[in-house]
N, C-alpha and C. Protein backbone atom coordinates (compact mmCIF):
# COMPACT_ATOMS: atom_id res chain seq x y z
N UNK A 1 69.07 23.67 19.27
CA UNK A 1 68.25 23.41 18.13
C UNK A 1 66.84 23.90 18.41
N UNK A 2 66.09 24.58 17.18
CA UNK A 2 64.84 25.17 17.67
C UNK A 2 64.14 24.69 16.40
N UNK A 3 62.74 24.29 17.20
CA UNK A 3 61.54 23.93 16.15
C UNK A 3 60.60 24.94 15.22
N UNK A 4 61.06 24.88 13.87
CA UNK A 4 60.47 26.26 13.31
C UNK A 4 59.14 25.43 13.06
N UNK A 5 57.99 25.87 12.91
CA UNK A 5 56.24 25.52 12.28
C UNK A 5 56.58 26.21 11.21
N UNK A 6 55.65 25.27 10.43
CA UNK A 6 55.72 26.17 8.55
C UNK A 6 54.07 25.91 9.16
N UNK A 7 53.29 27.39 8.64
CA UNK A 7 52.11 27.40 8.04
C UNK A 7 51.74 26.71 7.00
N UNK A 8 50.30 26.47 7.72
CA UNK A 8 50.08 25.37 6.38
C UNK A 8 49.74 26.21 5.15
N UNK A 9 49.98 25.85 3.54
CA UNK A 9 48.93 27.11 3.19
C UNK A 9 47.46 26.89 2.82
N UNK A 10 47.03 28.00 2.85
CA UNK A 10 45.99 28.49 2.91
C UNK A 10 45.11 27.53 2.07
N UNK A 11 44.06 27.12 2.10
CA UNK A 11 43.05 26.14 1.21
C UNK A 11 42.57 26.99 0.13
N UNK A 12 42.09 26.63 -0.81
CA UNK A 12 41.17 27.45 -1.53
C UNK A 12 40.00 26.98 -1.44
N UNK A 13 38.97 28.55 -1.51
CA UNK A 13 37.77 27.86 -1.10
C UNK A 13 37.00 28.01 -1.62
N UNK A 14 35.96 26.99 -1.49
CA UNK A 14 34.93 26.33 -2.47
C UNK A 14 34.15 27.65 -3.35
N UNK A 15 33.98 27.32 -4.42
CA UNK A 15 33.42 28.71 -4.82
C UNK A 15 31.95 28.41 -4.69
N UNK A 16 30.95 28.88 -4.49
CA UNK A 16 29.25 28.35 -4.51
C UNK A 16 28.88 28.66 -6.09
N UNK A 17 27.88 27.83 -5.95
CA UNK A 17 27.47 27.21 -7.23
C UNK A 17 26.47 28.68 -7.69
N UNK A 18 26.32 28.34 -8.88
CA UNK A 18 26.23 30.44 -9.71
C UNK A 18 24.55 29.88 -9.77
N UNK A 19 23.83 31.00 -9.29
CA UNK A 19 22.41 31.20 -9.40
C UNK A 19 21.45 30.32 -10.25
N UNK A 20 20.43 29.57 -9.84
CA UNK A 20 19.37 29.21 -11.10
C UNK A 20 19.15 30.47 -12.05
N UNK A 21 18.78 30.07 -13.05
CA UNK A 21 18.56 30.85 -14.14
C UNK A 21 16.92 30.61 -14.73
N UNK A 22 16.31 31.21 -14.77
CA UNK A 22 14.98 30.87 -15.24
C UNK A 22 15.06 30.38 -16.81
N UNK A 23 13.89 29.19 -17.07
CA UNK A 23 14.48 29.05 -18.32
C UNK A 23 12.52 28.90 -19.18
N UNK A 24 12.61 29.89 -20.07
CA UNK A 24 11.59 29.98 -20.18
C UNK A 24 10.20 30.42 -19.70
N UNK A 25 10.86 31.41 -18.63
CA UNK A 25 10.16 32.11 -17.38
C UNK A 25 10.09 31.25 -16.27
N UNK A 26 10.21 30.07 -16.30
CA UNK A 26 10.01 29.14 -14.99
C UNK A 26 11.80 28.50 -14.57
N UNK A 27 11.83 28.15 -13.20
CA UNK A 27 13.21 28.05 -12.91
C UNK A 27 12.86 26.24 -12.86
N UNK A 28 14.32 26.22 -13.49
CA UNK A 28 14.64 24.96 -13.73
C UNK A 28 15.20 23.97 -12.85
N UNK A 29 14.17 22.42 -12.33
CA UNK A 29 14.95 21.93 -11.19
C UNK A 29 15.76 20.60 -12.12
N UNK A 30 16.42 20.13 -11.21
CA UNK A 30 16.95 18.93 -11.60
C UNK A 30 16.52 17.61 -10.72
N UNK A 31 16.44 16.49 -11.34
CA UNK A 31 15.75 15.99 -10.30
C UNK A 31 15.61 14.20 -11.42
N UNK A 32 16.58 13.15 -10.62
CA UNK A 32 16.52 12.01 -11.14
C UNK A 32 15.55 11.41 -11.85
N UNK A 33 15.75 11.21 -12.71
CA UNK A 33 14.97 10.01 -14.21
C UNK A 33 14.11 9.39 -13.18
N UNK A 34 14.66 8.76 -12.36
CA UNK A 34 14.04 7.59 -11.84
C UNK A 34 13.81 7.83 -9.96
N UNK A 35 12.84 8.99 -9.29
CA UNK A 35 12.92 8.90 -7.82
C UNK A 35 13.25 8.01 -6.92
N UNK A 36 13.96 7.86 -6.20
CA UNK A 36 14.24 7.02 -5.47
C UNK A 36 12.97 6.24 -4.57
N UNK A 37 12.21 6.86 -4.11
CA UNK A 37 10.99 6.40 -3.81
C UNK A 37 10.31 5.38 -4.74
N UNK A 38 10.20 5.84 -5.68
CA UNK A 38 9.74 5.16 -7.26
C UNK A 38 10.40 3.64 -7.14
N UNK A 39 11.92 4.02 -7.46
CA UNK A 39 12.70 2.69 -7.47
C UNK A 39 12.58 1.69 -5.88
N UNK A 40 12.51 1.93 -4.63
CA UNK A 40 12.30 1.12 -3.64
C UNK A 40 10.71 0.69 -3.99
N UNK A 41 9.97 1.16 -4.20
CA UNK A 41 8.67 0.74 -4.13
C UNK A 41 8.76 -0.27 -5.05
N UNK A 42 8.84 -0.22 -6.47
CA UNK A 42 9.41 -1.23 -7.11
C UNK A 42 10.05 -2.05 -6.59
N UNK A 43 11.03 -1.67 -6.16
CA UNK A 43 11.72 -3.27 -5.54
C UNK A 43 10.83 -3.88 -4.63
N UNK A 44 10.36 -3.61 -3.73
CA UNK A 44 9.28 -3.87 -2.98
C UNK A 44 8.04 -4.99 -3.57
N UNK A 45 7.78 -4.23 -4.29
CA UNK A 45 6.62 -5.01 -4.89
C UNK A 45 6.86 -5.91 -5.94
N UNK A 46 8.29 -6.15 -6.38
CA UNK A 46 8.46 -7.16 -7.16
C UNK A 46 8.89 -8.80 -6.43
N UNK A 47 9.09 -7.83 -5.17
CA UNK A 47 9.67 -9.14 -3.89
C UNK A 47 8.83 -9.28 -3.47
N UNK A 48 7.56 -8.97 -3.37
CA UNK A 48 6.15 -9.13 -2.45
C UNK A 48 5.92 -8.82 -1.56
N UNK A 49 7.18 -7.49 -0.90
CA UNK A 49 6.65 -6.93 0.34
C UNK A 49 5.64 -5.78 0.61
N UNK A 50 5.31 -5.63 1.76
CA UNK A 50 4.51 -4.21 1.98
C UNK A 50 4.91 -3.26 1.61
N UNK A 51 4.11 -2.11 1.36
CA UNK A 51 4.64 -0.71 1.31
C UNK A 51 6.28 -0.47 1.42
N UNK A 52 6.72 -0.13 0.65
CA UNK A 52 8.45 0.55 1.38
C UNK A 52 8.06 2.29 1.62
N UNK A 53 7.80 2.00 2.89
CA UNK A 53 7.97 3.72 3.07
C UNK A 53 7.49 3.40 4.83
N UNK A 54 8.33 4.44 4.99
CA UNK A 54 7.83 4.44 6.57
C UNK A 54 6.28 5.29 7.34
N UNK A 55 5.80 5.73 6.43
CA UNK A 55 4.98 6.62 7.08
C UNK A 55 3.38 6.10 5.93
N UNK A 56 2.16 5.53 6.64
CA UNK A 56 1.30 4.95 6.13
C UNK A 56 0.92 6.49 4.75
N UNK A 57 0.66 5.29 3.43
CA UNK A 57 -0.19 6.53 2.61
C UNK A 57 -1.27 5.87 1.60
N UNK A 58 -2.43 6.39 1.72
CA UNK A 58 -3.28 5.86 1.13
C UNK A 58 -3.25 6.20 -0.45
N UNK A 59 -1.95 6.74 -1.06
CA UNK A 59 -1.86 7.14 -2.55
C UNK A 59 -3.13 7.53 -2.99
N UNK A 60 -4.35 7.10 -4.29
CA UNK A 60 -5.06 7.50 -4.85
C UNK A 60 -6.15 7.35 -4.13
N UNK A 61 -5.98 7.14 -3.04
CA UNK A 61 -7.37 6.77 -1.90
C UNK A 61 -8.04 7.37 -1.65
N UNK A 62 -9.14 7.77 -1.32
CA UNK A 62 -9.92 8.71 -0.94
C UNK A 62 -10.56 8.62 0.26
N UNK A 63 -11.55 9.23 0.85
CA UNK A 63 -11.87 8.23 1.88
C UNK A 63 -13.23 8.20 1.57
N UNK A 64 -13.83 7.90 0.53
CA UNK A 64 -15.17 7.06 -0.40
C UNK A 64 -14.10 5.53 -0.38
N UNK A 65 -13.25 5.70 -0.34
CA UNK A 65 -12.63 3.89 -0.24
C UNK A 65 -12.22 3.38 0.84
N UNK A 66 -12.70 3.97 1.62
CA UNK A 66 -12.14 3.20 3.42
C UNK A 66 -13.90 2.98 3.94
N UNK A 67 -14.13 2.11 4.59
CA UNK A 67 -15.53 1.42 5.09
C UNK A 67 -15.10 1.54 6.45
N UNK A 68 -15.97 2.24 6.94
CA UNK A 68 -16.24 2.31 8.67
C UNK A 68 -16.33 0.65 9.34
N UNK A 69 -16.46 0.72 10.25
CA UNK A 69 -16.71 -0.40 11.15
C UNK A 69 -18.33 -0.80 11.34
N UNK A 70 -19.22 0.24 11.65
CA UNK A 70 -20.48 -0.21 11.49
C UNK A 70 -20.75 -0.34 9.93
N UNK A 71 -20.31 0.50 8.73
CA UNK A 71 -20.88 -0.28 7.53
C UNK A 71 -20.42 -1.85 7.37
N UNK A 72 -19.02 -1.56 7.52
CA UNK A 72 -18.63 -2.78 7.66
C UNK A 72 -19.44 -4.34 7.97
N UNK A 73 -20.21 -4.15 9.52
CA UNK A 73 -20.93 -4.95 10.43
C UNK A 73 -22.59 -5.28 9.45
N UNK A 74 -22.40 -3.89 8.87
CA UNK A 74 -23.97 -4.24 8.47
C UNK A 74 -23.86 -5.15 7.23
N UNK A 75 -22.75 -4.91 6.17
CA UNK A 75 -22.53 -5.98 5.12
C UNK A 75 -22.38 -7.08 5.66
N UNK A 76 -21.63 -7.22 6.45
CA UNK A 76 -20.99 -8.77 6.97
C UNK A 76 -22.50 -9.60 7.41
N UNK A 77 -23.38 -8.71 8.18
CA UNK A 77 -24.53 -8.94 8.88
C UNK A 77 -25.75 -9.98 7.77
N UNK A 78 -25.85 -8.88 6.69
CA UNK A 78 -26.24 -8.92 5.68
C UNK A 78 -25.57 -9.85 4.33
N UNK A 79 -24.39 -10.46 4.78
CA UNK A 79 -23.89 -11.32 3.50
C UNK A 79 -23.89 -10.57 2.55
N UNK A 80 -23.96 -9.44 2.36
CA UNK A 80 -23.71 -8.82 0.93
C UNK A 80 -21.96 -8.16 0.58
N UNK A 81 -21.05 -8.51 1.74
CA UNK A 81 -19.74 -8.18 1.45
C UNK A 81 -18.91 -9.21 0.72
N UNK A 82 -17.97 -8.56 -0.46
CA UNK A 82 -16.65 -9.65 -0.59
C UNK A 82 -15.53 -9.30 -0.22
N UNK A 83 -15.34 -10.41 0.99
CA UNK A 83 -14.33 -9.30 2.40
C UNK A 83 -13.07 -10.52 2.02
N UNK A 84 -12.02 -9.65 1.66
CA UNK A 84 -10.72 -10.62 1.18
C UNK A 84 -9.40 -9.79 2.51
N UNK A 85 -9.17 -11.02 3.16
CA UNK A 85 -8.51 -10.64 3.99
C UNK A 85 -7.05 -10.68 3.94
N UNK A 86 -6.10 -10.07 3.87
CA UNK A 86 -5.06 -9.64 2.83
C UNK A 86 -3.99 -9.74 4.18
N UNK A 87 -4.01 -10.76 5.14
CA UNK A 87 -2.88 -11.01 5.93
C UNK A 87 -2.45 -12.23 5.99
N UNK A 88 -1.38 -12.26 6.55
CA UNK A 88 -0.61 -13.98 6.29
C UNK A 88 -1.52 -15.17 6.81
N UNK A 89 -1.20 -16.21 6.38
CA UNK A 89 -2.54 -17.24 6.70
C UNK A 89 -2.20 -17.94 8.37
N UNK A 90 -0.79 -17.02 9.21
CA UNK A 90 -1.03 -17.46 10.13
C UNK A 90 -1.48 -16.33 11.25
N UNK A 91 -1.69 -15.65 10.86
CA UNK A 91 -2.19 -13.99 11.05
C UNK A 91 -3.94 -14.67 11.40
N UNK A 92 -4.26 -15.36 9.60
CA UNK A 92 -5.59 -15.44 10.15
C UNK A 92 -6.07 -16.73 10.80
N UNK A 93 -5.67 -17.65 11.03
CA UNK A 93 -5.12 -18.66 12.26
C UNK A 93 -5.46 -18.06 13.35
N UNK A 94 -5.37 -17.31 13.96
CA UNK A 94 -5.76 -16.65 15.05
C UNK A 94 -6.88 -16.06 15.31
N UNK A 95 -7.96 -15.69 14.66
CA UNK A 95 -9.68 -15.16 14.24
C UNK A 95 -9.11 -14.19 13.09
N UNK A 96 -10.26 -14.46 12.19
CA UNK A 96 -10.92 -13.28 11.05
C UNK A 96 -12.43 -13.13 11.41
N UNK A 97 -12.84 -12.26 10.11
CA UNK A 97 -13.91 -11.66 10.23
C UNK A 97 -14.76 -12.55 9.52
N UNK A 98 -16.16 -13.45 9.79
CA UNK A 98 -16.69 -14.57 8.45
C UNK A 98 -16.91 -13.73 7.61
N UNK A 99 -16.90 -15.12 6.79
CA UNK A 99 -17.00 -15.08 5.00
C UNK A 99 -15.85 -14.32 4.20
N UNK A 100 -15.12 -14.34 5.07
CA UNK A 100 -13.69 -13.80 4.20
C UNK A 100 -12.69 -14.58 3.58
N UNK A 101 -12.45 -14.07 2.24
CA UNK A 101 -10.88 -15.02 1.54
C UNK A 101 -9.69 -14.54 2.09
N UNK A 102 -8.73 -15.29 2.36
CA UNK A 102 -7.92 -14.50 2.73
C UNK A 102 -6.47 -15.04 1.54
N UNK A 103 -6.50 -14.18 0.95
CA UNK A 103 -5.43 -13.96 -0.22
C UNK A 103 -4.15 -13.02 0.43
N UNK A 104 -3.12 -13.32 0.51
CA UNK A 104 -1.88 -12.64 1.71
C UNK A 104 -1.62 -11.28 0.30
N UNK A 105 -1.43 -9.97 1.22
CA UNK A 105 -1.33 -8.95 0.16
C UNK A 105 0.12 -8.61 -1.02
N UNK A 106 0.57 -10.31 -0.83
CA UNK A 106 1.37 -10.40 -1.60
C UNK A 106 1.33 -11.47 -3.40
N UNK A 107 -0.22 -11.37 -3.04
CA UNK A 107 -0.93 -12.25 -4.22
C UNK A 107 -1.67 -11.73 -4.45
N UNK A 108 -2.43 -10.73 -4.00
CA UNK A 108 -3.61 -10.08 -4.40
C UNK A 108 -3.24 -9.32 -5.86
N UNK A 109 -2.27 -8.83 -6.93
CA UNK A 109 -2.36 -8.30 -7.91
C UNK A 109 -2.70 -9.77 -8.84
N UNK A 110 -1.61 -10.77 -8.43
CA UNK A 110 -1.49 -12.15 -9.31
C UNK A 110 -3.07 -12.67 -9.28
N UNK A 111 -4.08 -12.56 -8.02
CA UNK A 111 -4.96 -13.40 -7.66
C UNK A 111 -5.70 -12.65 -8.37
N UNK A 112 -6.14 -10.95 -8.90
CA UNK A 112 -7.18 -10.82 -9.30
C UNK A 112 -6.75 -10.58 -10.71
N UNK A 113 -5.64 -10.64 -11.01
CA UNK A 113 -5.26 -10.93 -13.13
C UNK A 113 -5.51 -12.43 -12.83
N UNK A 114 -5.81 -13.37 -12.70
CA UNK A 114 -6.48 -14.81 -12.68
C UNK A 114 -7.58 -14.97 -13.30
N UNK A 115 -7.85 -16.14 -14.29
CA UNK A 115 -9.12 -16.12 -14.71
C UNK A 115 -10.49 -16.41 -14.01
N UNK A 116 -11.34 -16.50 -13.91
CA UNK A 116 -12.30 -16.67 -13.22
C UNK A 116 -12.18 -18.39 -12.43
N UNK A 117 -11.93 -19.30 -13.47
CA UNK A 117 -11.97 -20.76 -12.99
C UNK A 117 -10.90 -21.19 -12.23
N UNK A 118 -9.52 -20.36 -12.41
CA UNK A 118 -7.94 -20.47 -11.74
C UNK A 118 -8.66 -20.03 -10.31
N UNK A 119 -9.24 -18.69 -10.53
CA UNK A 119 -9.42 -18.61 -8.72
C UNK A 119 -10.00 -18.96 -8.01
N UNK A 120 -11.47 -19.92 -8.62
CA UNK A 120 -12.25 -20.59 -7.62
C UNK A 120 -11.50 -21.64 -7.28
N UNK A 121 -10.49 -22.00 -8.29
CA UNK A 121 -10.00 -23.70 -8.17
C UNK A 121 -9.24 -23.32 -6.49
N UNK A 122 -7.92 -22.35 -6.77
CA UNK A 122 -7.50 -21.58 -5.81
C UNK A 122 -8.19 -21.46 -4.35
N UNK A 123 -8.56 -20.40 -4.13
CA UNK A 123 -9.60 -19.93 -3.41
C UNK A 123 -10.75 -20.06 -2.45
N UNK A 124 -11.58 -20.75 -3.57
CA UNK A 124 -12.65 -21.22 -3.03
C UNK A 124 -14.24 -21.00 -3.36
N UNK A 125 -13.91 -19.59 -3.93
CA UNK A 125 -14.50 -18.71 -4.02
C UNK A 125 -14.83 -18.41 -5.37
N UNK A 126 -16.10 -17.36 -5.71
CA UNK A 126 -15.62 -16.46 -7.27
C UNK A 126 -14.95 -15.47 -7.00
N UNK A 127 -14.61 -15.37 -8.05
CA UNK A 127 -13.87 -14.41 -8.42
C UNK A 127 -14.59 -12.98 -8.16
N UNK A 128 -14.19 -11.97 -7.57
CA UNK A 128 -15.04 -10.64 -7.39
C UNK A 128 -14.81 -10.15 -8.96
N UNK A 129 -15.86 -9.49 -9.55
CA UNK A 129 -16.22 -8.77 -10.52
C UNK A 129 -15.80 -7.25 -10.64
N UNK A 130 -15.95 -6.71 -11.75
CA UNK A 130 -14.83 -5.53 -11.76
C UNK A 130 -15.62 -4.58 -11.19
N UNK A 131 -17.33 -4.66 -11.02
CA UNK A 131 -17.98 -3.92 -10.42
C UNK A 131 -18.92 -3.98 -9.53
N UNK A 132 -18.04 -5.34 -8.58
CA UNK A 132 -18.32 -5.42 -7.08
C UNK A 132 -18.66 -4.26 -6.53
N UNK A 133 -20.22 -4.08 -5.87
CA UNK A 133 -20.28 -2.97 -4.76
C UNK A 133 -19.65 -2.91 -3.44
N UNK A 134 -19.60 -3.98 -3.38
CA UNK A 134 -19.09 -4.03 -1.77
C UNK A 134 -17.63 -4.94 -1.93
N UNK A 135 -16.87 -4.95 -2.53
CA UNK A 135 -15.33 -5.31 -2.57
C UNK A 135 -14.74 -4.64 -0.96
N UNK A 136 -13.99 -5.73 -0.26
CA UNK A 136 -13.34 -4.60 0.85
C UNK A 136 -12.19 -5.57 0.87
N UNK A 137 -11.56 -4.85 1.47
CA UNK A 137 -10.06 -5.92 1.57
C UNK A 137 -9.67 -5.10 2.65
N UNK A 138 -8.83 -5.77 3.97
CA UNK A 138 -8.89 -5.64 5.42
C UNK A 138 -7.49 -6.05 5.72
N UNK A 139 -6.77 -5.87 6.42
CA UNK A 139 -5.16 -6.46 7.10
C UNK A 139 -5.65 -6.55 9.17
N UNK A 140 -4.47 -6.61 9.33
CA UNK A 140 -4.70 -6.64 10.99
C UNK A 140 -5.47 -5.15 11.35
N UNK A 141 -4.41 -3.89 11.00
CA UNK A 141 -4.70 -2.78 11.18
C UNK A 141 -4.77 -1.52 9.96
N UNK A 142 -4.67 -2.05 9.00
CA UNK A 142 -5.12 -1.31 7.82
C UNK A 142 -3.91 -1.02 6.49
N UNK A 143 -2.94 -1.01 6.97
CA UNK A 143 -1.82 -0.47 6.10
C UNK A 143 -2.06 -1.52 4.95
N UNK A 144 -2.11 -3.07 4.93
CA UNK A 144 -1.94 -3.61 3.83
C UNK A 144 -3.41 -3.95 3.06
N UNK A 145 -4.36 -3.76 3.79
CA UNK A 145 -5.47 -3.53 2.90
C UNK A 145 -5.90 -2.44 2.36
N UNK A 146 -5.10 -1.25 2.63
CA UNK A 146 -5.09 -0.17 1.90
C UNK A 146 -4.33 -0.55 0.82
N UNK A 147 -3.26 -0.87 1.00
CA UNK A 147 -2.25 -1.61 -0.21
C UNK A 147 -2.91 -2.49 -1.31
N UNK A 148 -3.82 -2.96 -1.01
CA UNK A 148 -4.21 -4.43 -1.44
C UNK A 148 -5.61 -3.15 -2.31
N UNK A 149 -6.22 -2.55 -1.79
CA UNK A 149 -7.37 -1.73 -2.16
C UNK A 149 -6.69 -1.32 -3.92
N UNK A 150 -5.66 -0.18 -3.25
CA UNK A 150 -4.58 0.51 -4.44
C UNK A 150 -4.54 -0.66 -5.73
N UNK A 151 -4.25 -1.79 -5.38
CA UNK A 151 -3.82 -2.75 -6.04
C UNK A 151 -4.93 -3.03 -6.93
N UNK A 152 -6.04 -3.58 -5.95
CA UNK A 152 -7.31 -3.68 -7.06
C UNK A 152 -7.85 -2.16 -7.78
N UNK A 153 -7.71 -1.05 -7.21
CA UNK A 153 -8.24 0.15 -8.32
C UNK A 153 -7.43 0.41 -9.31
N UNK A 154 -6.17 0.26 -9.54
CA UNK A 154 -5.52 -0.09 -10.49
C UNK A 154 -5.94 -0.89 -11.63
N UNK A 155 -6.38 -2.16 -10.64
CA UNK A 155 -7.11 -3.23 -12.21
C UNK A 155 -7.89 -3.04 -12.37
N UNK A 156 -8.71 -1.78 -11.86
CA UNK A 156 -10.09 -2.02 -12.32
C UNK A 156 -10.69 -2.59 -11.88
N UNK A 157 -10.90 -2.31 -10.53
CA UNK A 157 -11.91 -2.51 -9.48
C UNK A 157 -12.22 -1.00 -8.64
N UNK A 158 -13.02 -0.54 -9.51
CA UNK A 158 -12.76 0.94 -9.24
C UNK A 158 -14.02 1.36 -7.70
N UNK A 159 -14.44 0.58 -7.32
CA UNK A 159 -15.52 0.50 -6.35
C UNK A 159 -14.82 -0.27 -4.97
N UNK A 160 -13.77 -0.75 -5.13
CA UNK A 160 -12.68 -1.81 -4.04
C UNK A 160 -12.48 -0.73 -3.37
N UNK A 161 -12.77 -1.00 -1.54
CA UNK A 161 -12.73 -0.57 -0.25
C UNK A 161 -11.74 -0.64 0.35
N UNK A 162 -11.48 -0.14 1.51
CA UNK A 162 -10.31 -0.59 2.62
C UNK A 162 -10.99 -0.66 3.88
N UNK A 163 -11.32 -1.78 4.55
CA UNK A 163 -11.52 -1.60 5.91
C UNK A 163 -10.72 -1.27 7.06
N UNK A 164 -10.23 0.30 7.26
CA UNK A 164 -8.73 0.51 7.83
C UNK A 164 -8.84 0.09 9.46
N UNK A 165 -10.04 -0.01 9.88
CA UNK A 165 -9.96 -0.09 11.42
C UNK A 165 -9.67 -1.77 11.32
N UNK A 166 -9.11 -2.55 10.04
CA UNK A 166 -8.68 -3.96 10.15
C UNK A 166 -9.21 -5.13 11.32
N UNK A 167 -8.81 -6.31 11.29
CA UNK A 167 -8.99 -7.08 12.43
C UNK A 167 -8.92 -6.85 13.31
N UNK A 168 -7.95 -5.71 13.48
CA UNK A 168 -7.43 -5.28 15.09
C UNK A 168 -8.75 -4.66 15.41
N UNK A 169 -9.60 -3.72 14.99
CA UNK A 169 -11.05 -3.25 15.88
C UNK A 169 -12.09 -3.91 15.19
N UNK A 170 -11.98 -4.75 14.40
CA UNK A 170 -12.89 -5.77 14.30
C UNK A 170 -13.32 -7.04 15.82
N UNK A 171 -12.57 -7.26 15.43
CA UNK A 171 -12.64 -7.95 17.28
C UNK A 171 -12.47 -7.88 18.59
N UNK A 172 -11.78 -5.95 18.64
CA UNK A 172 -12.56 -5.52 19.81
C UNK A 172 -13.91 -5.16 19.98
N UNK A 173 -14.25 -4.48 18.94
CA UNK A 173 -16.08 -4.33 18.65
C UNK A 173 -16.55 -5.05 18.75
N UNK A 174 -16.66 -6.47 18.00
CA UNK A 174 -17.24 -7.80 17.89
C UNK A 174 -16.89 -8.56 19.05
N UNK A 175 -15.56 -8.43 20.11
CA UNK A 175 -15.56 -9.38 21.19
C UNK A 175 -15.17 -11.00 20.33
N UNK A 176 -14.30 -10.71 19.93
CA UNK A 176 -13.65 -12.25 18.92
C UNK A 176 -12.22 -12.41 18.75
């Protein structure tokens, strides 16, 4: 008895997909209703987390909205800052920077659509004004007070800062 092999047959193969076509002199992409980026960020921010994205981005930021460390020192110095510190309240349990609120950057859209009397009751504080000069909002190391910044220029706080060198070189500079 002998083992015959049958060939398999042959596959057919894939044909590739037929050329873009310009449409209207410009070539036409395709490209989801809804980016996927778009949709996680959303989810994100409806759950109250940070950024969804792995790689820090200051979106509409400029850097007229990030505050150095010595301007920083000289407001703080001077009492003329409203420094809202935008990390968890056991984050700031451990040292902040004085005279800071610290609103976690998962309340900061809710805290500044608030009326003026809801947030002192809240807070402590007034309420920053839509054309605070010195608005800054700060995290450990910057990512969520950049977040928290975005958040207020959106509402119309078009002068709102980011202090990106955060707590973390706040209190190596300062020794705190």
């Amino acid at each position: 008895m002998s083992l015959w092999t049958v060939p398999a047959a042959p596959r057919p193969r894939p044909r590739p997909a037929p050329p873009a076509r310009p449409v209207n002199g410009a070539m036409k992409r395709s490209s989801p209703a809804f980016p996927l980026q778009t949709l996680l960020g959303q989810a994100g921010r409806s759950l109250g987390l940070a950024r969804v994205s792995s790689t820090p981005a200051l979106g509409g930021m400029d850097r007229g909205n990030v505050i150095s460390h010595k301007d920083m020192k000289a407001l703080v110095t001077g009492g003329k800052a409203r420094i809202i510190d935008v990390r968890l309240p056991g984050e700031v349990a451990n040292g902040h920077i004085a005279n800071s609120v610290n609103i976690p950057v998962a309340e900061v859209e809710e805290a500044l659509k608030m009326d003026p009397e809801m947030f002192k009751m809240k807070y402590g504080v007034d309420k920053p004004r839509m054309d605070d000069e010195n608005l800054i909002f700060h995290c450990q190391m910057g990512r969520r007070g950049a977040q928290a910044t975005e958040i207020a220029m959106t509402l119309g706080y078009a002068k709102a800062r980011n202090y990106a060198g955060g707590y973390k070189e706040w209190s190596e500079k300062e020794g705190k």
